[in-house]
C-alpha atoms as a PDB file:
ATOM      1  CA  UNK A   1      15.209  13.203  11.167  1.00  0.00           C
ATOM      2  CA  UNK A   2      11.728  13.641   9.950  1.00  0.00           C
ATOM      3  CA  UNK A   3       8.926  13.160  12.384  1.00  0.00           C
ATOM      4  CA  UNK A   4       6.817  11.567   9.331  1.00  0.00           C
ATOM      5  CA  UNK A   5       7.317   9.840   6.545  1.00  0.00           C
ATOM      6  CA  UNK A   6       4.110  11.753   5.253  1.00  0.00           C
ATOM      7  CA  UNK A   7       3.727  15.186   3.375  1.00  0.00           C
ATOM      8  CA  UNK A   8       0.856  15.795   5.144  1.00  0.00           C
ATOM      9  CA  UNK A   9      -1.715  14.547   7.953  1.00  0.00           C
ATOM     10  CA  UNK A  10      -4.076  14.120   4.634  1.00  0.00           C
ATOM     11  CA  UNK A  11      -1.725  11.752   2.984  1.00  0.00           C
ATOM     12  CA  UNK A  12      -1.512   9.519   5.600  1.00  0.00           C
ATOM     13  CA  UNK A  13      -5.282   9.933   6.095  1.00  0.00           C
ATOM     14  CA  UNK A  14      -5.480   8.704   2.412  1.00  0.00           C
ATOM     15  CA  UNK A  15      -3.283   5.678   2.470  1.00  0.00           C
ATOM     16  CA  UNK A  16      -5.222   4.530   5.925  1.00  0.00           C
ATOM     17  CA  UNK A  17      -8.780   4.325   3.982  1.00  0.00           C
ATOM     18  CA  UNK A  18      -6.775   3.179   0.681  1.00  0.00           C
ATOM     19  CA  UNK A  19      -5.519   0.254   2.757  1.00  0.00           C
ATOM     20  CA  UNK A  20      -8.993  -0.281   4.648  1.00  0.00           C
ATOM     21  CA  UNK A  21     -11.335   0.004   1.977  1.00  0.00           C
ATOM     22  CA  UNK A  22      -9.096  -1.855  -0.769  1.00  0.00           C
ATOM     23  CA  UNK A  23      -7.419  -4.976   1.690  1.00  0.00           C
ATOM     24  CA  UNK A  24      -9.550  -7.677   0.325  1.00  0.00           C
ATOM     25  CA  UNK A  25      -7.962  -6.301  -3.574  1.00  0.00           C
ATOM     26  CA  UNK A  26      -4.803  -4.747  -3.619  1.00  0.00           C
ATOM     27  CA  UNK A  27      -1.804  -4.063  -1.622  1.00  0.00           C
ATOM     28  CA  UNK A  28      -1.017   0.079  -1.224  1.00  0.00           C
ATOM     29  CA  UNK A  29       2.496   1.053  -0.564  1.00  0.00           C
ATOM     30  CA  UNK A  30       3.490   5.081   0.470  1.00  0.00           C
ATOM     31  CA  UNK A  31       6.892   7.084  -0.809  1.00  0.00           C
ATOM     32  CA  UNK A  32       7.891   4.341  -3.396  1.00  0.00           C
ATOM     33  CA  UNK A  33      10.852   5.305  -5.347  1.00  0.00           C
ATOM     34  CA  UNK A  34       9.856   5.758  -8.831  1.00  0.00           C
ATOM     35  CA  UNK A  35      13.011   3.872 -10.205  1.00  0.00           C
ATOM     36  CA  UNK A  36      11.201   0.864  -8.441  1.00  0.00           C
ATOM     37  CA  UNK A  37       8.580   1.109 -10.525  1.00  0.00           C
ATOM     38  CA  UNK A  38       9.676   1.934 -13.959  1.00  0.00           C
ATOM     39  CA  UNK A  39      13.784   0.692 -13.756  1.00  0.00           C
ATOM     40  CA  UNK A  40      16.697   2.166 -13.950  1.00  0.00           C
ATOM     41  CA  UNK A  41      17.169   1.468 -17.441  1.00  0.00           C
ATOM     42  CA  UNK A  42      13.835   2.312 -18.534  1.00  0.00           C
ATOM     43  CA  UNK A  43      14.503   5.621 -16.748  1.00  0.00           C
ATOM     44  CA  UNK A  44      17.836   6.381 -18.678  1.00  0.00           C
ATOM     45  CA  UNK A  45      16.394   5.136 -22.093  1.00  0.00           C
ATOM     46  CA  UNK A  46      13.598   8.257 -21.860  1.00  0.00           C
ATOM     47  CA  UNK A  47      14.276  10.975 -24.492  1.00  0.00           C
ATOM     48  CA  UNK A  48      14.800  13.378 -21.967  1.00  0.00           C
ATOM     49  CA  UNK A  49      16.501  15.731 -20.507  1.00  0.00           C
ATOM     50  CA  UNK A  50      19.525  14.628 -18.294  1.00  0.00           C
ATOM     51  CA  UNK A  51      18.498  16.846 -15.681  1.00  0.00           C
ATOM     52  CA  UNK A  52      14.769  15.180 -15.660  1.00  0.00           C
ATOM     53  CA  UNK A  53      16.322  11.369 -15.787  1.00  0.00           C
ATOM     54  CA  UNK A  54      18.568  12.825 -12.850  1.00  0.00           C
ATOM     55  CA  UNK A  55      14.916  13.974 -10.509  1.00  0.00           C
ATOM     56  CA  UNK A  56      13.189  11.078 -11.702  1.00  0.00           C
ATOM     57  CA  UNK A  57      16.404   8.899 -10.171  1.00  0.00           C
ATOM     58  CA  UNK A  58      15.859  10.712  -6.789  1.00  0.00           C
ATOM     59  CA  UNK A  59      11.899  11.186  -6.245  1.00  0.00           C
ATOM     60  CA  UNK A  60       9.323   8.929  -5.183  1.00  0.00           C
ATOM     61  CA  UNK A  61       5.655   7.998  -5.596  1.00  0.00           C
ATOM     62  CA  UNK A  62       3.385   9.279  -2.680  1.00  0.00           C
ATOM     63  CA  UNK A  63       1.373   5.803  -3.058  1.00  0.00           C
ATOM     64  CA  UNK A  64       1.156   2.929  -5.155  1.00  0.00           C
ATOM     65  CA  UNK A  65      -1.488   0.083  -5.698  1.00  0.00           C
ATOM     66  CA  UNK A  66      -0.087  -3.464  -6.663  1.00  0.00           C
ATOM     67  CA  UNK A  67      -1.376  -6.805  -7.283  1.00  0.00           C
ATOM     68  CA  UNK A  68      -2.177  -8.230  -3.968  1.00  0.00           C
ATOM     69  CA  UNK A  69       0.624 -10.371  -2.245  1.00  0.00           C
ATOM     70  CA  UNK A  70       2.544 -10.097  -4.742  1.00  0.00           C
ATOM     71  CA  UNK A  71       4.466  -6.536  -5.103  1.00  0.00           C
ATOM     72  CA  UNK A  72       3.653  -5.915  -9.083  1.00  0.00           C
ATOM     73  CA  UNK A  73       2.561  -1.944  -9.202  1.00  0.00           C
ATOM     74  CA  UNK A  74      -0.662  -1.441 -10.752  1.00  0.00           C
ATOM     75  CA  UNK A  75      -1.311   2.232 -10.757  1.00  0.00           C
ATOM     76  CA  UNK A  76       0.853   5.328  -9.445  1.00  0.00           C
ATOM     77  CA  UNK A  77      -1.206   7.800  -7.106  1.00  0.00           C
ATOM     78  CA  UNK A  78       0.424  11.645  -6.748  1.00  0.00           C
ATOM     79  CA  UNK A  79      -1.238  13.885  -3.894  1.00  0.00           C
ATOM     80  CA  UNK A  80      -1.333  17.528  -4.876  1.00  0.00           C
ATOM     81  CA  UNK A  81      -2.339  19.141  -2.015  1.00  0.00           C
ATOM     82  CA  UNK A  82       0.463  22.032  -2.264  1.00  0.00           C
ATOM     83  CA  UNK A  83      -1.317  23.292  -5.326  1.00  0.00           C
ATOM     84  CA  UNK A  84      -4.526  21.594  -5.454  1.00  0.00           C
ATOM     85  CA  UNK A  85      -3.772  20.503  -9.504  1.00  0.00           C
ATOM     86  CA  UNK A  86      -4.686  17.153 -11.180  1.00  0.00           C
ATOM     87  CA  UNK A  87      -3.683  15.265 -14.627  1.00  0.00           C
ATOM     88  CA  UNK A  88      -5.655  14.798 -17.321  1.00  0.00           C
ATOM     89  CA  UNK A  89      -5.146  13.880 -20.923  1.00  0.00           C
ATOM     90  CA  UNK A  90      -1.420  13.277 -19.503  1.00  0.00           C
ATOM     91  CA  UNK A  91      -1.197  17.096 -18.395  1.00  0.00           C
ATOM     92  CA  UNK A  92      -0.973  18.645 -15.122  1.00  0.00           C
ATOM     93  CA  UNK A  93      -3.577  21.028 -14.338  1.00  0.00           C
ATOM     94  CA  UNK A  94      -2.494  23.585 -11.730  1.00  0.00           C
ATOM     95  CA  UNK A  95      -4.133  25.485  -9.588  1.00  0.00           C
ATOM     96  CA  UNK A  96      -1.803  27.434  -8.195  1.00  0.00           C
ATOM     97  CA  UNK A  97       1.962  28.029  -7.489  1.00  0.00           C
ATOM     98  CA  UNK A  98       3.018  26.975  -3.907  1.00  0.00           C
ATOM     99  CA  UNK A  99       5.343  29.564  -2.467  1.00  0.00           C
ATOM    100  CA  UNK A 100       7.025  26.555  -0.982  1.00  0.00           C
ATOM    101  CA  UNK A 101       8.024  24.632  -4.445  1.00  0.00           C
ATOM    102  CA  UNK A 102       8.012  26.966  -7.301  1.00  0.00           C
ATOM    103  CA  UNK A 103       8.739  23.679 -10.116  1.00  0.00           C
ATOM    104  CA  UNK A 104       6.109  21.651  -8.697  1.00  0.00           C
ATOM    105  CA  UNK A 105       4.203  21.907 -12.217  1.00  0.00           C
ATOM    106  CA  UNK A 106       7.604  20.918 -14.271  1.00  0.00           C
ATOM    107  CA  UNK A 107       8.183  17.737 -11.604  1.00  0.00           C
ATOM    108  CA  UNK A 108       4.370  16.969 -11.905  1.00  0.00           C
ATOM    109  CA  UNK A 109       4.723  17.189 -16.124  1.00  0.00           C
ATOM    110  CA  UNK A 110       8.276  14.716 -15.210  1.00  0.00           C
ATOM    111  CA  UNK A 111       6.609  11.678 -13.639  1.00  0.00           C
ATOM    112  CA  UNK A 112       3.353  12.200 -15.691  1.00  0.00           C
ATOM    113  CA  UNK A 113       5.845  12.319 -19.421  1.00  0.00           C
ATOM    114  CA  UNK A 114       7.940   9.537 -18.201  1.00  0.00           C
ATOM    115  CA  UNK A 115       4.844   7.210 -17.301  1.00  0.00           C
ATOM    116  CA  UNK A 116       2.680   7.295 -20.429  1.00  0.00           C
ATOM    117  CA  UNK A 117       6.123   7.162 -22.291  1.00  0.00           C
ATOM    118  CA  UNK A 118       6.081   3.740 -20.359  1.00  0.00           C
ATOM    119  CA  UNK A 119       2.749   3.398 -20.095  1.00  0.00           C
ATOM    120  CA  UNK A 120       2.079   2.878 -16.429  1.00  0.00           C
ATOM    121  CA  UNK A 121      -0.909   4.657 -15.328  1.00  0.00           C
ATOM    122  CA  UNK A 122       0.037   7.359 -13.227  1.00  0.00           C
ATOM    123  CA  UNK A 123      -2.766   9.648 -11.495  1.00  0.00           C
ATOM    124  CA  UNK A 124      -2.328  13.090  -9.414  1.00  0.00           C
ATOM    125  CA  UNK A 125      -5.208  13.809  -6.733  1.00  0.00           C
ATOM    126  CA  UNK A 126      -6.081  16.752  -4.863  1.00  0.00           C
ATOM    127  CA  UNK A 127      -8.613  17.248  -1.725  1.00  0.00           C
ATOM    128  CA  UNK A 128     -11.643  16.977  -4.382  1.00  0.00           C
ATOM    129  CA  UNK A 129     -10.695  13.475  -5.444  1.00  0.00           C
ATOM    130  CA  UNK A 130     -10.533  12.007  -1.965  1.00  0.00           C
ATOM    131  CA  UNK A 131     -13.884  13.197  -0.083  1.00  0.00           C
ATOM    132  CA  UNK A 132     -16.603  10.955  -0.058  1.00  0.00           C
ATOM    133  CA  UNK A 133     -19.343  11.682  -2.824  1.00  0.00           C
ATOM    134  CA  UNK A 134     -22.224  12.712  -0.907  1.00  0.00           C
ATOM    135  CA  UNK A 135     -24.387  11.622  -3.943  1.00  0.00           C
ATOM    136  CA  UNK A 136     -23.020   8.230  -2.853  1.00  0.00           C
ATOM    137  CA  UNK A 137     -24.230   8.106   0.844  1.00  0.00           C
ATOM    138  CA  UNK A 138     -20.529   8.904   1.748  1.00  0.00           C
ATOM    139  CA  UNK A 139     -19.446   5.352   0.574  1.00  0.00           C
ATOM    140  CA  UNK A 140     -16.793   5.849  -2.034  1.00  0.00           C
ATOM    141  CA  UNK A 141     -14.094   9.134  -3.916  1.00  0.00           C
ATOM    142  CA  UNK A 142     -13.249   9.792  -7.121  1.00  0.00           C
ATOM    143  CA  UNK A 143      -9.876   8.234  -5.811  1.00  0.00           C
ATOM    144  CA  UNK A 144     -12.046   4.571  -5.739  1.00  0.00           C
ATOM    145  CA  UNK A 145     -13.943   5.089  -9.401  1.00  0.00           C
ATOM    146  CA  UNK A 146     -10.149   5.010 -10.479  1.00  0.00           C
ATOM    147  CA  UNK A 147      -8.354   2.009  -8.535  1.00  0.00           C
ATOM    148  CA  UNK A 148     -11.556   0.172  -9.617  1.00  0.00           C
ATOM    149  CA  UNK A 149     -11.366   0.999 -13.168  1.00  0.00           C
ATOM    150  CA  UNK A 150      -7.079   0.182 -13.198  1.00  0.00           C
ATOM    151  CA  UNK A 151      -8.246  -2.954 -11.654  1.00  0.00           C
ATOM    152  CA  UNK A 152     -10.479  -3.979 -14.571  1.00  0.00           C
ATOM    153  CA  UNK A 153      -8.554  -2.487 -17.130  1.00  0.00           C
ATOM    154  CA  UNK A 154      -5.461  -4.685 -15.960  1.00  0.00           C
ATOM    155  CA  UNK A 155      -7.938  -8.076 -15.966  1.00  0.00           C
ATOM    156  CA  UNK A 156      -8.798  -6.986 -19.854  1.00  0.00           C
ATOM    157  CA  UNK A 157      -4.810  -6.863 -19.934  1.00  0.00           C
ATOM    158  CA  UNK A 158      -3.890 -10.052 -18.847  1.00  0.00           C
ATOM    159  CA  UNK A 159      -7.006 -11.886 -20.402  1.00  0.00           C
ATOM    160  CA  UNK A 160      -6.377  -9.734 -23.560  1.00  0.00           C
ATOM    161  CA  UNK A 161      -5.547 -13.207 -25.873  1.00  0.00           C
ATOM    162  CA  UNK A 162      -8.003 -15.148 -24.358  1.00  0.00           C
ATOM    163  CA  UNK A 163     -10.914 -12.105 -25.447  1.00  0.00           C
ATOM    164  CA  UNK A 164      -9.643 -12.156 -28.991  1.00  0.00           C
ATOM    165  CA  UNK A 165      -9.799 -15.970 -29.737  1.00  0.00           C
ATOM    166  CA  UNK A 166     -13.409 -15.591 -28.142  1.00  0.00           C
ATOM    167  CA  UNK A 167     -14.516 -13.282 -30.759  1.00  0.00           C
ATOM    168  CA  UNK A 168     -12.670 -14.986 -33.212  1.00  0.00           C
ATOM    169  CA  UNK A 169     -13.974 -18.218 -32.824  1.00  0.00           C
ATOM    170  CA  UNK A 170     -17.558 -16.563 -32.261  1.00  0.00           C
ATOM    171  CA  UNK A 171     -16.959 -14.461 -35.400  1.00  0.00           C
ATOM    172  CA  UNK A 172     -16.075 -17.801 -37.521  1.00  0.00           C
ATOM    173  CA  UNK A 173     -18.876 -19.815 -36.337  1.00  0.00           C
ATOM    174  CA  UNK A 174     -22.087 -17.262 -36.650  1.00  0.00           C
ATOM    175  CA  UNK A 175     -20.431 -13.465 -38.173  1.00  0.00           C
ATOM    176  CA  UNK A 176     -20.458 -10.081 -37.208  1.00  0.00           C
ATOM    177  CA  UNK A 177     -23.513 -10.621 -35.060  1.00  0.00           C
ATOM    178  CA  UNK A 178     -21.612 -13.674 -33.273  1.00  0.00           C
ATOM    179  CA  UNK A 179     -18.480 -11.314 -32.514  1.00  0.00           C
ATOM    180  CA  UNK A 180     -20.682  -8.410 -31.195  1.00  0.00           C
ATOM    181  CA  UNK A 181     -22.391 -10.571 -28.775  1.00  0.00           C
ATOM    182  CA  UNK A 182     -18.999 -12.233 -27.884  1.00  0.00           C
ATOM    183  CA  UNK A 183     -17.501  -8.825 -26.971  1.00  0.00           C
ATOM    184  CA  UNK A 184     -20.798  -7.979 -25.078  1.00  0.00           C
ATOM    185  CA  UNK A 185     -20.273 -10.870 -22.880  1.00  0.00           C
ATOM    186  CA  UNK A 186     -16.422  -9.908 -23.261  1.00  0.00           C
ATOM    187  CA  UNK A 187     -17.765  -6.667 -21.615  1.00  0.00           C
ATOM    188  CA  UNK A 188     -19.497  -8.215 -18.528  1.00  0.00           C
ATOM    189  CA  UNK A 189     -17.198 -10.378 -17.787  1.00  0.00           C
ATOM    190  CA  UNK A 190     -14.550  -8.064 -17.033  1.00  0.00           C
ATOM    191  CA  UNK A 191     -16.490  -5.971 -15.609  1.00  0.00           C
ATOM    192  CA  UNK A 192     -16.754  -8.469 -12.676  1.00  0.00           C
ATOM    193  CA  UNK A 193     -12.854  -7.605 -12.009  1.00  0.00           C
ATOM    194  CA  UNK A 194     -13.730  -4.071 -10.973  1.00  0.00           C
ATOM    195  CA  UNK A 195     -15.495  -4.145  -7.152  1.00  0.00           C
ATOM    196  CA  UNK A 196     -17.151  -1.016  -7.695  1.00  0.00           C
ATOM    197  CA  UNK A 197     -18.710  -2.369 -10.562  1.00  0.00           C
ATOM    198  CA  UNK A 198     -19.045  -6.087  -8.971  1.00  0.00           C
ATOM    199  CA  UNK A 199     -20.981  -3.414  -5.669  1.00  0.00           C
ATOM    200  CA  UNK A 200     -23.468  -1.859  -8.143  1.00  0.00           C
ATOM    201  CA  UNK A 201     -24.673  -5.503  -9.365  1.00  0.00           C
ATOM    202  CA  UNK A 202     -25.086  -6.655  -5.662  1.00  0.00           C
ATOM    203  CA  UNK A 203     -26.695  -3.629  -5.003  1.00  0.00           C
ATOM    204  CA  UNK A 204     -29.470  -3.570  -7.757  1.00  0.00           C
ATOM    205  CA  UNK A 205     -29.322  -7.477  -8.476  1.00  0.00           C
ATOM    206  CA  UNK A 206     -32.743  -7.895  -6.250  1.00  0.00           C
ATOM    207  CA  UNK A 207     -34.401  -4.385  -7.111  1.00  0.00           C
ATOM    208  CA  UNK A 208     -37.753  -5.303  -9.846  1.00  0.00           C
ATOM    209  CA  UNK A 209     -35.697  -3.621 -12.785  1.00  0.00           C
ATOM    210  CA  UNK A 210     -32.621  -2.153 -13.162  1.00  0.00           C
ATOM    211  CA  UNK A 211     -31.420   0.298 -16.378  1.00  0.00           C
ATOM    212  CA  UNK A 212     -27.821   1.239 -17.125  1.00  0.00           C
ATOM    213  CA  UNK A 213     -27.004   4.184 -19.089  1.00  0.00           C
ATOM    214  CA  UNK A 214     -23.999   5.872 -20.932  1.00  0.00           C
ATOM    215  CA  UNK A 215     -24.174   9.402 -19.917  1.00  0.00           C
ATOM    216  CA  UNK A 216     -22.424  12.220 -22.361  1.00  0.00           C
ATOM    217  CA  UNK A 217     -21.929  14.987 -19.834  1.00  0.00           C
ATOM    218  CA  UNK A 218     -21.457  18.454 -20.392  1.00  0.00           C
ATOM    219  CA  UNK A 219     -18.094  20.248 -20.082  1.00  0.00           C
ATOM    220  CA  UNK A 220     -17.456  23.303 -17.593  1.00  0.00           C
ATOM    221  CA  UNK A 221     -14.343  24.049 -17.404  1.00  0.00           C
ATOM    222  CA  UNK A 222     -12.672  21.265 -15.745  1.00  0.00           C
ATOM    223  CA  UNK A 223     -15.445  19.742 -15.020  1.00  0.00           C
ATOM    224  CA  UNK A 224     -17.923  17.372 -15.713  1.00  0.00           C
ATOM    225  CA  UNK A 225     -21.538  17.614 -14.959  1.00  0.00           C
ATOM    226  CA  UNK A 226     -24.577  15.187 -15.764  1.00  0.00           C
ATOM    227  CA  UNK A 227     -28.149  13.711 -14.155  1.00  0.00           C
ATOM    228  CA  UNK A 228     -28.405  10.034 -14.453  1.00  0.00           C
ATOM    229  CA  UNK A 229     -31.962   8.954 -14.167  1.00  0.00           C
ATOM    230  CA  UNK A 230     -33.668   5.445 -13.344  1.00  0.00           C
ATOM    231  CA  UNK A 231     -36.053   4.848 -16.288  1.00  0.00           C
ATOM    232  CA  UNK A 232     -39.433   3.082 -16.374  1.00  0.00           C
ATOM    233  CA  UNK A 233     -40.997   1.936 -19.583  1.00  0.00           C
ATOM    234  CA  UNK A 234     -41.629   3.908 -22.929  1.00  0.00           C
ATOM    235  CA  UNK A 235     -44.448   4.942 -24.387  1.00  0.00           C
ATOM    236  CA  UNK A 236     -44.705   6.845 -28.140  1.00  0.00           C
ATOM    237  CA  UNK A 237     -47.657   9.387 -28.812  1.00  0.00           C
ATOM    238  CA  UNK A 238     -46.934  10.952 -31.709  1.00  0.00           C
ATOM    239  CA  UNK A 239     -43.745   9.703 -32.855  1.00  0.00           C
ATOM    240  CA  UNK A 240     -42.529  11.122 -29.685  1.00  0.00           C
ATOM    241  CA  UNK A 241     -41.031   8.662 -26.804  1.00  0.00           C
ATOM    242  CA  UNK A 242     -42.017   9.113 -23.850  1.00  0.00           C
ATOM    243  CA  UNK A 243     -40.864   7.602 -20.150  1.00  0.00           C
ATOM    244  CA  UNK A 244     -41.010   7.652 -16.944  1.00  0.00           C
ATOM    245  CA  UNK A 245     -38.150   9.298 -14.547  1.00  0.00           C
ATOM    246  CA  UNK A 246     -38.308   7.525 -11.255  1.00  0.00           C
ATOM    247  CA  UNK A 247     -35.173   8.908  -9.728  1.00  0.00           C
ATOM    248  CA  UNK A 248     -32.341  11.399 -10.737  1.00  0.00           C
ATOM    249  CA  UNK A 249     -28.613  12.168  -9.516  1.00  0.00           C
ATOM    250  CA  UNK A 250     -26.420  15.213 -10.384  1.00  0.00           C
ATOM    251  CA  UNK A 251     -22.988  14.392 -10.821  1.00  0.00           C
ATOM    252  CA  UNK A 252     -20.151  16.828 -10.938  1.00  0.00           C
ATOM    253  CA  UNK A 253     -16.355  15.610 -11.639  1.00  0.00           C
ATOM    254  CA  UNK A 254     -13.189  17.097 -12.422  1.00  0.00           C
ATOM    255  CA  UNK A 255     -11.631  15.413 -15.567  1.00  0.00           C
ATOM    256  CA  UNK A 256      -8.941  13.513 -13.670  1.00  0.00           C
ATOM    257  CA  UNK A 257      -8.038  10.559 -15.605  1.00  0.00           C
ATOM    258  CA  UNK A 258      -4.481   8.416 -16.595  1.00  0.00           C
ATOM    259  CA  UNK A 259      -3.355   7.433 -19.836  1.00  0.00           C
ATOM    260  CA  UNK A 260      -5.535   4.085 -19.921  1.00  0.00           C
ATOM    261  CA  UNK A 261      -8.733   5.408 -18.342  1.00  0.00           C
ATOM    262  CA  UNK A 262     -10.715   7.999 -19.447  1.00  0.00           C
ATOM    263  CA  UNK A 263     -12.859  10.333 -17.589  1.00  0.00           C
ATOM    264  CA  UNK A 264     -16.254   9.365 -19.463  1.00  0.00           C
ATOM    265  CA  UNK A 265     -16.184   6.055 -17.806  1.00  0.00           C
ATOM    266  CA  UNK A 266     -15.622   7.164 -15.085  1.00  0.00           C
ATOM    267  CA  UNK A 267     -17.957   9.846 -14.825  1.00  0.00           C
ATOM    268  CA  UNK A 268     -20.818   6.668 -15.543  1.00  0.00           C
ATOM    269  CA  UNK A 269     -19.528   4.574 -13.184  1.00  0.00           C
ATOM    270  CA  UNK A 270     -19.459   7.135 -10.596  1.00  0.00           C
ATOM    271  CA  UNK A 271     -23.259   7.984 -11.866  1.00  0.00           C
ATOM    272  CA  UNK A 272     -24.380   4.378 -11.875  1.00  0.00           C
ATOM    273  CA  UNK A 273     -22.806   3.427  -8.323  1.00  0.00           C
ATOM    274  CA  UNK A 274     -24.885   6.910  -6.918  1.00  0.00           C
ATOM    275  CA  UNK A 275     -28.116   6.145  -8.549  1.00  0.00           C
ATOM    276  CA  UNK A 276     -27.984   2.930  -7.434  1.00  0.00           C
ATOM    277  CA  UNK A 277     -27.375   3.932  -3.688  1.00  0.00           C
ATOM    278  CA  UNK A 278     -29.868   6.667  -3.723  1.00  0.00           C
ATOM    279  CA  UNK A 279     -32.558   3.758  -5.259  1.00  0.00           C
ATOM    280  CA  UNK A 280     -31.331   1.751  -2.702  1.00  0.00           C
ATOM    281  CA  UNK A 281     -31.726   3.799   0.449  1.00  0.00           C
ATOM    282  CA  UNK A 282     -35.315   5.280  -1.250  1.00  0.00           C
ATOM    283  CA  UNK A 283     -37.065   1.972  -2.459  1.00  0.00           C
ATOM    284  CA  UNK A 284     -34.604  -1.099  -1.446  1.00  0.00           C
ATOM    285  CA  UNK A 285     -36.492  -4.292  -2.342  1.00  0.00           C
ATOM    286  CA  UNK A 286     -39.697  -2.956  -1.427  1.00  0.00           C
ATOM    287  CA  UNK A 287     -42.102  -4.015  -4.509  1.00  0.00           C
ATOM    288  CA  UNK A 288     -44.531  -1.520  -2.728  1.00  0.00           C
ATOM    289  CA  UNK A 289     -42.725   1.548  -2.875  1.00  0.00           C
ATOM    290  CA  UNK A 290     -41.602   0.624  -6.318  1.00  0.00           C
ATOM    291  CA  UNK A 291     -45.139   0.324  -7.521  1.00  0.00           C
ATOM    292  CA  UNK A 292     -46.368   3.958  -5.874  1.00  0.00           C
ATOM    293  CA  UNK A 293     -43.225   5.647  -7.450  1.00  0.00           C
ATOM    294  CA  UNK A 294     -43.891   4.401 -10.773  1.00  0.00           C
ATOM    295  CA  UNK A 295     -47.802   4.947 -10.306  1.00  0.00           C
ATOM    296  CA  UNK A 296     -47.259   8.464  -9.479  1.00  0.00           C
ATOM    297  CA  UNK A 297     -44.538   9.662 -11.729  1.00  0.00           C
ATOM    298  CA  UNK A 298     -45.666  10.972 -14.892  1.00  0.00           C
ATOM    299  CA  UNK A 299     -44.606  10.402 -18.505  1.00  0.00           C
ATOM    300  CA  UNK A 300     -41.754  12.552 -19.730  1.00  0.00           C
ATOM    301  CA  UNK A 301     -39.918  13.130 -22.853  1.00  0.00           C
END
């Protein structure tokens, strides 16, 4: 008999924060069968491989988020910590070959091939995923960004009629411009189903001003990297805009993503939440401070 039901002392590390930090939201579950998540017959219908319907029959999911109190899975979570890989674009990026499980890539590629086939979002982890973001005062992972983001892309799911006979109705009654301001407020409202998102709006709902960004970050290798600033005014000299950069974060993420999430968004959530924190901590709701950091900063390009 094994003495744990756990790969590793990290796992179970992982599910005790997952089910700390996420009670109020979802319900996390460790070493679900994958069959209970996709079917049987779902499983059998794949065009596959008999011998990868066979391992898909037998393995399990390290963790899985559901719907609170209620048991329906939400998003598949795979710890690599053998290997230290991740998925993105639906591929598994390894990083190396464990001595100890030579196929691990070709079961990896199995569960990732068979759940965009049925699209359920399925994400693998490693260490780098699960440490607190230091550019976030330690408060949330990479692992969070994502729950968050399955959370609010399952609200847009459900609510998914209800959106389009808002812009339709808005686009019948006052046009194009109607329907883009309908899918703006489309945007927010949905929004409000993600609690990382719902965190940053608490956090900078009482700061003087508050400007959100969509940050196109550069590629190295597997990773992301970007600064997100907080901006103050514009002025133009010259035809040339000018403003004023109050406060800056450097963010650096590996490209983990699943099928229905992609890592842009959550690269500038990640870089929103951070920026926010670090304003937070720095300024807070002192008008005072504000007023000296934007009195002393200069105008930049």
């Amino acid at each position: 008999m094994r003495k744990s039901i756990f790969d590793s002392n990290t796992e179970q590390k992982i599910l005790k924060r997952l089910k700390t930090y996420w009670i109020n939201y979802v319900d996390v579950y460790p070493q679900i069968p994958i069959k209970n998540i996709l079917s049987f017959d779902d499983i059998m219908g794949l065009n596959m491989k008999n011998k990868a319907k066979e391992y898909l029959l037998k393995t399990s999911i390290d963790f899985v988020v559901c719907e609170l109190n209620n048991g329906k899975p939400i998003l598949a979570i795979e710890f690599d910590g053998l290997s230290g890989g991740f998925s993105s674009a639906g591929e598994f990026i390894m990083k190396s070959i464990p001595d100890s499980d030579k196929y691990r890539k070709l079961k990896m590629e199995t569960k990732l091939k068979a759940c965009e086939i049925l699209q359920f979002p399925i994400v693998i982890i490693s260490y780098q995923e699960c440490e607190l973001l230091r550019e976030s005062n330690e408060m949330i992972t990479l692992l969070d960004i994502i729950i968050g983001d399955a959370l609010e892309k399952l609200n847009y799911q459900k609510n998914y009629s209800n959106y389009n006979q808002m812009i339709s109705s808005a686009f019948e009654h006052g046009g194009k411009e109607s329907a883009e301001l309908a899918t703006i407020e489309i945007d927010i409202i949905n929004e409000q189903s993600n609690p990382i998102k719902r965190k940053i709006k608490n956090i900078t709902k009482n700061f003087p001003f508050w400007t959100t960004q969509i940050i196109f970050p550069e590629t190295k290798g597997d990773e992301l990297q970007g600064r997100f600033y907080l901006h103050y005014g514009l002025l133009t000299k010259n035809n040339i805009i000018y403003t004023k950069k109050l406060l800056f974060v450097d963010i650096s993420i590996r490209q983990v993503n699943t099928y229905k999430s992609d890592s842009l968004f959550l690269f500038n959530t990640i870089g929103e939440y951070c920026l926010a924190k670090k304003a937070e901590k720095m300024l807070g709701k002192n008008k005072v401070k504000w007023e000296e950091l934007i009195e002393k900063t200069e105008w930049t390009r």
